[in-house]
Protein backbone atom coordinates (compact mmCIF):
# COMPACT_ATOMS: atom_id res chain seq x y z
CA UNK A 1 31.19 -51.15 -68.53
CA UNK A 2 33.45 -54.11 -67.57
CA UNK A 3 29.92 -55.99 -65.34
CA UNK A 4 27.94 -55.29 -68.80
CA UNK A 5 30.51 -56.48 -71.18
CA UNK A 6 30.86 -59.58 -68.65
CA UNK A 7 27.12 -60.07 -68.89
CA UNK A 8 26.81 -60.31 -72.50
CA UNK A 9 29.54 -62.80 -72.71
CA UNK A 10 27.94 -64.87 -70.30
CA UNK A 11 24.28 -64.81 -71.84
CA UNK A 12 26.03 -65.47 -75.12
CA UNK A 13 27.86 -68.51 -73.75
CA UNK A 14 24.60 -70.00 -72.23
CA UNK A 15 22.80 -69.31 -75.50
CA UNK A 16 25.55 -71.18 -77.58
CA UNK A 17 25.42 -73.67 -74.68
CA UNK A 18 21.75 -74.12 -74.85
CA UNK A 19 22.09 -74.80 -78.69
CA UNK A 20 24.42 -77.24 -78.49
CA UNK A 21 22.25 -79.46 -75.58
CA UNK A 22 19.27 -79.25 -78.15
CA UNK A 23 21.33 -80.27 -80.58
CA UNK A 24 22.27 -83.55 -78.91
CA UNK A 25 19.06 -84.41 -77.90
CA UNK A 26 17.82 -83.68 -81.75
CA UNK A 27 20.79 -86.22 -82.50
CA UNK A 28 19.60 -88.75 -80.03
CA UNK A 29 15.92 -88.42 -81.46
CA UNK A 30 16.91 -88.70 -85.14
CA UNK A 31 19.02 -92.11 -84.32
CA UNK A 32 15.11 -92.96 -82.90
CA UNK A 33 13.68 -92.85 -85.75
CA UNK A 34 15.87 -94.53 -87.90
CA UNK A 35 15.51 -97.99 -89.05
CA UNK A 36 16.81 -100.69 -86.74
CA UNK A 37 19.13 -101.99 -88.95
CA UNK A 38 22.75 -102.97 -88.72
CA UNK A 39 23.95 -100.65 -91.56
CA UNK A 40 22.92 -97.79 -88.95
CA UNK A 41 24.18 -99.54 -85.50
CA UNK A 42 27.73 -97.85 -85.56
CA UNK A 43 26.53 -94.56 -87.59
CA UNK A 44 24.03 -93.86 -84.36
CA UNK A 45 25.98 -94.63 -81.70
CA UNK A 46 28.66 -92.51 -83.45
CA UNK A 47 26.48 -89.58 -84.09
CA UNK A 48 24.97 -89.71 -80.72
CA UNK A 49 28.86 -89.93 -78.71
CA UNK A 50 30.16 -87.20 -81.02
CA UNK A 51 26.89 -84.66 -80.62
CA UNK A 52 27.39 -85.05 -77.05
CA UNK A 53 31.03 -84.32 -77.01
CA UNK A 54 30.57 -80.83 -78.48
CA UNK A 55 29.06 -79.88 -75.39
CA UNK A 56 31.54 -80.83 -73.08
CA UNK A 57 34.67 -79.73 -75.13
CA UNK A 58 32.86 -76.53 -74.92
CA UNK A 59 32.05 -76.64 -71.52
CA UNK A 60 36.21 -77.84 -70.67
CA UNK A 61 36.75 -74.62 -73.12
CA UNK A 62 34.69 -71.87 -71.26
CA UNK A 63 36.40 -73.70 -68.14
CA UNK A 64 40.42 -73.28 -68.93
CA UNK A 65 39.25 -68.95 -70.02
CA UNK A 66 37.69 -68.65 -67.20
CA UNK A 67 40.96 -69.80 -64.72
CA UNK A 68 42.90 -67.78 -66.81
CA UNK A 69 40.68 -64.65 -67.06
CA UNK A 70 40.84 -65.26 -62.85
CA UNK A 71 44.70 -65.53 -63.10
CA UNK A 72 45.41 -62.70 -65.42
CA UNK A 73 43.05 -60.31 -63.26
């Protein structure tokens, strides 16, 4: 029961993890399109740091569980 319930939580963390990524790179296509102009510089470059970001808080996240999960047991 324990291997299954282990299982599910990692297919749902690569799922969520998978999300996020094409989220970033939907960011980074967006700030493509947009006009060049300097109204948008700092929004971009904002929304493209910030997208990326998610995905490595949540990657430090799943990190800090896991060494504890190992330390509890």
């Amino acid at each position: 029961m324990n291997e299954n319930h282990n299982d599910y939580n990692y297919s749902k963390k690569e799922a969520l993890y998978k999300r996020m990524f094409k989220f970033a790179k939907d960011c980074r296509a967006l700030v493509k399109r947009l006009p060049k102009i300097s109204a948008n510089f700092e929004d971009s470059k904002q929304l493209i740091r910030s997208s990326g970001s998610v995905g490595a808080n949540y990657i430090e996240a799943w990190d800090a569980i896991s060494k504890k999960m190992n330390y509890i047991g």
